[in-house]
Protein backbone atom coordinates (compact mmCIF):
# COMPACT_ATOMS: atom_id res chain seq x y z
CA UNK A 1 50.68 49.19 93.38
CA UNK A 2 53.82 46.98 94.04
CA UNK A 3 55.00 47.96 90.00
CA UNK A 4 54.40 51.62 91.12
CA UNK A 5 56.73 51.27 94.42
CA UNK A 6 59.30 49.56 92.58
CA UNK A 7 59.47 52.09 89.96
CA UNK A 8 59.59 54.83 92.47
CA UNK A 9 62.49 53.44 94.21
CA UNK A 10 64.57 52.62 90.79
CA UNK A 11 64.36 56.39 89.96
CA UNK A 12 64.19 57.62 93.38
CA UNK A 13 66.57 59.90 94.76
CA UNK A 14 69.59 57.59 94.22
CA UNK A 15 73.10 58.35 95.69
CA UNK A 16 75.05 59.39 92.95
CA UNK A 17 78.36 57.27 91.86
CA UNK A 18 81.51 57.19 94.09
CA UNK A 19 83.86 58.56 91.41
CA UNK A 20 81.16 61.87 90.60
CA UNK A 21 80.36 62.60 94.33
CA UNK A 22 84.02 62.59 94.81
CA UNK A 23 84.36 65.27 91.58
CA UNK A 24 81.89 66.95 92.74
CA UNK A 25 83.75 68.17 96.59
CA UNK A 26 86.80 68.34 94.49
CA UNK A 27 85.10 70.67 92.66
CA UNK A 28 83.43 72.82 95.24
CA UNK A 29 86.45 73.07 97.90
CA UNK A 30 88.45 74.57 94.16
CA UNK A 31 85.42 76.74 94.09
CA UNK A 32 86.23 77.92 98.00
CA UNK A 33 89.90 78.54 97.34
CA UNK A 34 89.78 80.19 94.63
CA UNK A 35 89.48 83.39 96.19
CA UNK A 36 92.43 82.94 98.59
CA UNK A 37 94.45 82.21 95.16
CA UNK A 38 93.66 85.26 93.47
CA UNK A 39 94.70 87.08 97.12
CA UNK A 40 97.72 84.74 97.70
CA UNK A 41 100.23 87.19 95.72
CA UNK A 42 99.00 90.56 97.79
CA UNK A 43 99.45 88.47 100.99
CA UNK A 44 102.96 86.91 100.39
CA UNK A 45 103.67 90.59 99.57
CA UNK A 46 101.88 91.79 102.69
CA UNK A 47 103.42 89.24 105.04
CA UNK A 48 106.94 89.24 103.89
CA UNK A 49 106.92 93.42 103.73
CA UNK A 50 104.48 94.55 105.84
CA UNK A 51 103.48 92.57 108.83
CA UNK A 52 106.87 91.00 109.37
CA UNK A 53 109.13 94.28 109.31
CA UNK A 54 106.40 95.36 112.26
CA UNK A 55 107.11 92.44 113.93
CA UNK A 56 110.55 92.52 113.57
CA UNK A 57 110.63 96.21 114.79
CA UNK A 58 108.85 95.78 117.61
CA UNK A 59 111.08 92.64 118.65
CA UNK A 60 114.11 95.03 118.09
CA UNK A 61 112.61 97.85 120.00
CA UNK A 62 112.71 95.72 123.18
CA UNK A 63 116.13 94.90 122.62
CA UNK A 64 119.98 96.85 123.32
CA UNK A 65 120.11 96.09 119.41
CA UNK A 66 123.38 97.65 119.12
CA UNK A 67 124.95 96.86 115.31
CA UNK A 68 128.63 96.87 116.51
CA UNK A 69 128.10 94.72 119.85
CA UNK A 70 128.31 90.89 119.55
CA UNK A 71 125.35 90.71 122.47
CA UNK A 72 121.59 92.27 122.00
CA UNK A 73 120.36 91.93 124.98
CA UNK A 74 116.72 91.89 126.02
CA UNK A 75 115.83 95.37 128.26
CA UNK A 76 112.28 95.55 127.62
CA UNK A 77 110.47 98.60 128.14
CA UNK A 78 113.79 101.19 128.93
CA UNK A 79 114.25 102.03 124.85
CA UNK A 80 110.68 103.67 125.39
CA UNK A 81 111.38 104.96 129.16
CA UNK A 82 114.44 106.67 127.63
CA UNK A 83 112.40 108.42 125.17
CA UNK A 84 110.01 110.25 128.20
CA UNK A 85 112.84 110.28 130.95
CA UNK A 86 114.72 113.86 130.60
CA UNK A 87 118.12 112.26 132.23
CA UNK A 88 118.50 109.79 128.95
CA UNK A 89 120.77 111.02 126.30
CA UNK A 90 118.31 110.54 123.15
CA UNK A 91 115.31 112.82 124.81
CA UNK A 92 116.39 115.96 124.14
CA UNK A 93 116.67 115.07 120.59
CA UNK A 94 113.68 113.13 120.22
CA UNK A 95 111.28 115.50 121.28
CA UNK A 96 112.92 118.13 119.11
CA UNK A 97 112.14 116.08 116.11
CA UNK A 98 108.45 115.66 117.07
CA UNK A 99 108.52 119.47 117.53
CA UNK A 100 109.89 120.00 114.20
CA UNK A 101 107.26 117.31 112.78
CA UNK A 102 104.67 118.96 114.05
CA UNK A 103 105.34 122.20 113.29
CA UNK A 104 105.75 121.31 109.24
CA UNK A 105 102.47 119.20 109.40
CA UNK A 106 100.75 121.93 111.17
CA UNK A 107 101.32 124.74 108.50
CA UNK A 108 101.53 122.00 105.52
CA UNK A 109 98.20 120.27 105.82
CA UNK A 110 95.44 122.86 105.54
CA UNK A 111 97.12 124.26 103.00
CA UNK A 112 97.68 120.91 101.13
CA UNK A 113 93.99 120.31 101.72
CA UNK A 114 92.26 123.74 100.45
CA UNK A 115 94.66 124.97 97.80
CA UNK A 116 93.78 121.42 95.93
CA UNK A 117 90.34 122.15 96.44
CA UNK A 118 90.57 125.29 94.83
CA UNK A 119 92.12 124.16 92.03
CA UNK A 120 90.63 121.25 91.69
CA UNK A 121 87.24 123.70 91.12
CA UNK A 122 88.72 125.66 88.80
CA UNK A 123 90.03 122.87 86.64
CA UNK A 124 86.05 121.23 87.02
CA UNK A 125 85.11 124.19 84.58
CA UNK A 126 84.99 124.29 80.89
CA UNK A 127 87.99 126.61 79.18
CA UNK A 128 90.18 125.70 76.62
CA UNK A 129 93.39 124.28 77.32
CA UNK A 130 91.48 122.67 80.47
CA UNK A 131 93.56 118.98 79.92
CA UNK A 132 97.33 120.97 79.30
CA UNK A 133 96.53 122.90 83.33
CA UNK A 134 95.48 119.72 84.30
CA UNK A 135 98.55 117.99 83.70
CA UNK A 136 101.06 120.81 83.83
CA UNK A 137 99.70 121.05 87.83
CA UNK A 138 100.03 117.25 88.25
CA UNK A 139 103.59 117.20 86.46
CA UNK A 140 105.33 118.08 89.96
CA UNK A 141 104.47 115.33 91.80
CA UNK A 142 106.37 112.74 89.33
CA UNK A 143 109.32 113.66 90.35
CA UNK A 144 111.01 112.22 92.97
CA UNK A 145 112.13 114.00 96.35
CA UNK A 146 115.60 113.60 95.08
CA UNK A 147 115.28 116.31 92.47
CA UNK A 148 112.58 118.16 93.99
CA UNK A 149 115.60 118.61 96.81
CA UNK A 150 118.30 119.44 95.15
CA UNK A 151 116.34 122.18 92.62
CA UNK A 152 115.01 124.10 95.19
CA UNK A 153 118.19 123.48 97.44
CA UNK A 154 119.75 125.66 94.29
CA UNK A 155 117.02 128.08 93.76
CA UNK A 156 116.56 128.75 97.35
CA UNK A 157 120.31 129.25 98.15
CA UNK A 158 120.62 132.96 99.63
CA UNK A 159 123.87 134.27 97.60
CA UNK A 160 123.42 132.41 94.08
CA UNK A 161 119.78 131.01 94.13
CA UNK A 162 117.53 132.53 91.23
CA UNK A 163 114.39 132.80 93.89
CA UNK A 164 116.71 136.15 95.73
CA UNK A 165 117.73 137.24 91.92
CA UNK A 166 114.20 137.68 91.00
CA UNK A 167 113.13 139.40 94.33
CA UNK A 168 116.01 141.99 94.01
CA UNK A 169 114.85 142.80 90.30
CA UNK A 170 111.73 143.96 91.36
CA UNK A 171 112.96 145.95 94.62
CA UNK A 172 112.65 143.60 96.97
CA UNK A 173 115.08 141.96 99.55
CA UNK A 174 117.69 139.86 97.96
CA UNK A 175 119.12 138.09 100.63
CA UNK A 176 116.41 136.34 102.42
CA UNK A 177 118.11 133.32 103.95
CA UNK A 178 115.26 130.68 102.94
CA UNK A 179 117.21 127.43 104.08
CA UNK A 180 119.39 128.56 106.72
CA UNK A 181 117.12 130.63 109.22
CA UNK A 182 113.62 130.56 110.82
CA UNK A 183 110.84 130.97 109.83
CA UNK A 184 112.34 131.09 106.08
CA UNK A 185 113.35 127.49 106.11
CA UNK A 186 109.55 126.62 107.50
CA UNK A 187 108.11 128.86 104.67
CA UNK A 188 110.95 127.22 101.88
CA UNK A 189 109.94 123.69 103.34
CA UNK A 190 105.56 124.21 103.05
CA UNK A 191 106.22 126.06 99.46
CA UNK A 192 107.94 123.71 98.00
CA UNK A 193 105.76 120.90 99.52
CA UNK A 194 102.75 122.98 98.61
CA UNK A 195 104.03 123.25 95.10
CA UNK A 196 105.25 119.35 94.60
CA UNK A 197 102.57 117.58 96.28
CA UNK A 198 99.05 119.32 95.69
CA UNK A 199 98.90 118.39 92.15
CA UNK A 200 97.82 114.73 93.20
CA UNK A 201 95.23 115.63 95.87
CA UNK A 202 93.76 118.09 93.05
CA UNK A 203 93.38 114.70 91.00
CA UNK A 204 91.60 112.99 93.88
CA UNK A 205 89.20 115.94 94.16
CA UNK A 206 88.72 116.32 90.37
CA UNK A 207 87.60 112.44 90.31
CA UNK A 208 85.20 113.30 93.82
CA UNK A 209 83.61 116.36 92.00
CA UNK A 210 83.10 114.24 88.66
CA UNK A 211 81.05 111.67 91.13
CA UNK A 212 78.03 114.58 92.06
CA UNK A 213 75.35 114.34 90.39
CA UNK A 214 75.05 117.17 87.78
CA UNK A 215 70.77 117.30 89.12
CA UNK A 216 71.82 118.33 92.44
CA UNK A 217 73.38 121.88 91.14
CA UNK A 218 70.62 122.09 88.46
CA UNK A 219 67.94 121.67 91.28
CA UNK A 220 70.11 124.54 93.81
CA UNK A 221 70.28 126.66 90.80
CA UNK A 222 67.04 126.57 89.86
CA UNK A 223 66.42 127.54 93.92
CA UNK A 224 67.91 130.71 93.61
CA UNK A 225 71.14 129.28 95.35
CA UNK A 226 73.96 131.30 95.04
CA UNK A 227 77.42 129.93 94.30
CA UNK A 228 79.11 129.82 98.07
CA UNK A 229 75.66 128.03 98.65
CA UNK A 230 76.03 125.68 95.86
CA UNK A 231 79.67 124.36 96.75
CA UNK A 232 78.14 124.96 100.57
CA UNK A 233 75.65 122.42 100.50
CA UNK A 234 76.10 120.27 97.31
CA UNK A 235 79.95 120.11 96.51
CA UNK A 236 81.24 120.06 100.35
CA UNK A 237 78.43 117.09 101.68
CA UNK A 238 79.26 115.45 98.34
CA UNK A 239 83.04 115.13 98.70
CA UNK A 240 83.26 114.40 102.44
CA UNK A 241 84.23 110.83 101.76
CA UNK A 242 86.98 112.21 99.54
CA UNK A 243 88.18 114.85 102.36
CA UNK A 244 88.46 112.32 104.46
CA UNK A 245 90.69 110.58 102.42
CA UNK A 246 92.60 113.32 101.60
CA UNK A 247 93.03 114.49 104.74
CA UNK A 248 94.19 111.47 106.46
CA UNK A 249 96.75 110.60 103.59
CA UNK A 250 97.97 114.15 103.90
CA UNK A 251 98.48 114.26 107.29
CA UNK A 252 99.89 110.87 107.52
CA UNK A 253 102.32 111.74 104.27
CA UNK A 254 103.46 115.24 106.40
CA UNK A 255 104.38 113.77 109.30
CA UNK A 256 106.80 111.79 107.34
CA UNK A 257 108.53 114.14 105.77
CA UNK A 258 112.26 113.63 105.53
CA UNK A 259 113.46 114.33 101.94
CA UNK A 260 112.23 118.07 101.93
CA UNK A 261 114.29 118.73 104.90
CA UNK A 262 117.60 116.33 104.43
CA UNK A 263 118.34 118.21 101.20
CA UNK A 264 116.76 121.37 100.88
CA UNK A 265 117.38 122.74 104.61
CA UNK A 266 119.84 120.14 105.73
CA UNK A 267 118.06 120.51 109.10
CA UNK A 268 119.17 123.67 109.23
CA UNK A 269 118.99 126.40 110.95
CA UNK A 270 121.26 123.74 113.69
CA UNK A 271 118.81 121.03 113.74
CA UNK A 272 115.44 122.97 114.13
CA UNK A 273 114.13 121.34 110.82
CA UNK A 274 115.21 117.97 111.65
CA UNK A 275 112.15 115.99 111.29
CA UNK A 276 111.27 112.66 113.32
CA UNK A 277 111.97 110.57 110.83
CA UNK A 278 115.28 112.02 110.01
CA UNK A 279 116.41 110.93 113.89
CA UNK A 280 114.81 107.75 113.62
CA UNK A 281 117.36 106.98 110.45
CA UNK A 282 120.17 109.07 112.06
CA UNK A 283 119.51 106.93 115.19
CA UNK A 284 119.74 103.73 113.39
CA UNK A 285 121.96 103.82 110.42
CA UNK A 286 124.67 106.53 111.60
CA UNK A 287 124.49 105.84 115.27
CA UNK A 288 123.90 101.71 114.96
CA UNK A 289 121.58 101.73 118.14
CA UNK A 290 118.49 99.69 116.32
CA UNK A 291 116.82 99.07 119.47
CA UNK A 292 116.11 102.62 120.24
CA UNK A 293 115.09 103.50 116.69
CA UNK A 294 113.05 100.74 116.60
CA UNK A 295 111.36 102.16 119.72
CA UNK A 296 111.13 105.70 118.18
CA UNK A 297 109.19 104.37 115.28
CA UNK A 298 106.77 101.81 117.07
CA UNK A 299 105.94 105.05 119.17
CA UNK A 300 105.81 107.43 116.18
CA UNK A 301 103.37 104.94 114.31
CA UNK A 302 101.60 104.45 117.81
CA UNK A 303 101.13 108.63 117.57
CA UNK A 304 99.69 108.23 113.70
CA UNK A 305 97.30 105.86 114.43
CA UNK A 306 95.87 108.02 117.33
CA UNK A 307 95.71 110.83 114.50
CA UNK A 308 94.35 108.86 112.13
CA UNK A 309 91.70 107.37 114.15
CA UNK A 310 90.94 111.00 115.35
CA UNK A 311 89.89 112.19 112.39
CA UNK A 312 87.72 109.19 111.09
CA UNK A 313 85.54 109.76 114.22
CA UNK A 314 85.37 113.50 113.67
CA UNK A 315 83.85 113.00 110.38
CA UNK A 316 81.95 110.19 111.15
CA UNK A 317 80.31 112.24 113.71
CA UNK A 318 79.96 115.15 111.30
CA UNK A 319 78.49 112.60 108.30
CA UNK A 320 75.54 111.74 111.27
């Protein structure tokens, strides 16, 4: 019985050597950071050009940040205050711009969400040449604002642009003033949006409509459901996670709109298509007050998020 006990203790449970317990936490606490490795590059990124320019901002925006004074001094809250107060100087301005902003997002994001749609449906369907229409649509949105700009800044002009040639060949006006007059210079600035931008979101529907099951319009059809009752009840429930994404990048991506209207309109006609951030850079870069422009975009992204969060509850509510 003693043999037996001694045996049992000379291959009991041991602890293992200093040196391999020792290899062994080495091991595992590589094991737990090598996750935060793989994430380290995205995070340096993150840090050094996303959370820190907020910072930053902020820290300006309570500031008289003033580029050609030697003193910033620290005023708090009055950058914002002079943004709501009627007697400052910048609130006139301001609140023009977030007019103007909301007045291209307004008449630029349904369209930017149900012309894609459409096409994105018609390019789901078999036809020859299905892949050349798919990317002669998406071709647009390489380009950059830059060119969009300036080639419909040409096309568009009112006395030499090829858009009033056209018109006036087949009888009709030929001297609409697209960039220089309301509501022309809204209807130049959707278009042209329209046209550059809704070649992506058709992408991001084509991939959502590639996602529903095939079975669930096999099973409608062979219920006698009719087509409007098919995209109704199958295609719409099916790509609500991809609306949603859709419209919240849409809305978020109109409301910054700057490009379309510093070259095409030039904020004209006077500065009714001057969008916000077109003062927020004016603000900063041609009038050196950082402090306020700082202010105007920590309340501008303040205004998004509200949006944003808006419309994730609204179809969160809808999805239950």
């Amino acid at each position: 019985m003693a043999d037996v006990i001694e045996v049992g203790a000379a291959r009991g449970d041991a602890p293992p050597p200093a040196g391999r317990a020792r290899r062994r936490g080495v091991t595992e606490r590589g094991h737990r950071a090598t996750p935060y490795l793989f994430l380290a590059p995205y995070l340096v990124l993150f840090l050094v050009f996303g959370l820190a320019p907020i910072l930053f901002g902020v820290w300006f925006s309570l500031h008289q940040w003033d580029l050609q004074l030697p003193n910033r001094p620290f005023v708090g809250l009055e950058n914002y205050r002079d943004l709501f107060s009627s007697d400052s100087a910048d609130y006139a301005d301001w609140w023009a711009a977030v007019r103007a902003t909301a007045i291209f997002t307004v008449l630029s994001v349904p369209l930017l969400v149900v012309v894609p749609l459409g096409l994105a449906l018609l390019l789901n369907e078999k036809f020859p040449g299905r892949t050349f229409f798919r990317a002669a649509f998406f071709a647009p949105y390489v380009l950059g604002v830059a060119v969009i700009g300036l080639l419909w800044r040409f096309l568009l002009d009112a006395n030499l642009g090829l858009v009033n040639r056209l018109l006036g060949a087949v009888g009709l006006p030929a001297d609409t003033p697209w960039v220089t007059d309301v509501p022309w210079a809204w209807v130049s600035l959707v278009g042209v949006t329209v046209w550059w931008t809704c070649g992506f979101n058709a992408v991001i529907y084509l991939a959502g409509l590639q996602d529903i099951p095939a079975e669930l319009y096999e099973a409608a059809r062979v219920d006698g459901a009719s087509a409007w009752d098919r995209f109704r009840h199958v295609t719409l429930p099916g790509l609500r996670p991809v609306l949603l994404f859709v419209l919240t990048t849409t809305i978020l991506a109109s409301a910054n709109v700057f490009g379309q209207s510093f070259l095409i309109t030039q904020g004209a006609p006077g500065e009714q298509t001057r969008t916000v951030v077109w003062r927020i850079v004016d603000e900063g870069l041609r009038n050196y007050d950082v402090g306020q422009a700082s202010a105007m975009s920590v309340l501008f992204a303040l205004l998004l998020a509200v949006v944003s969060i808006v419309n994730f509850r609204l179809f969160r509510y809808r999805e239950d």
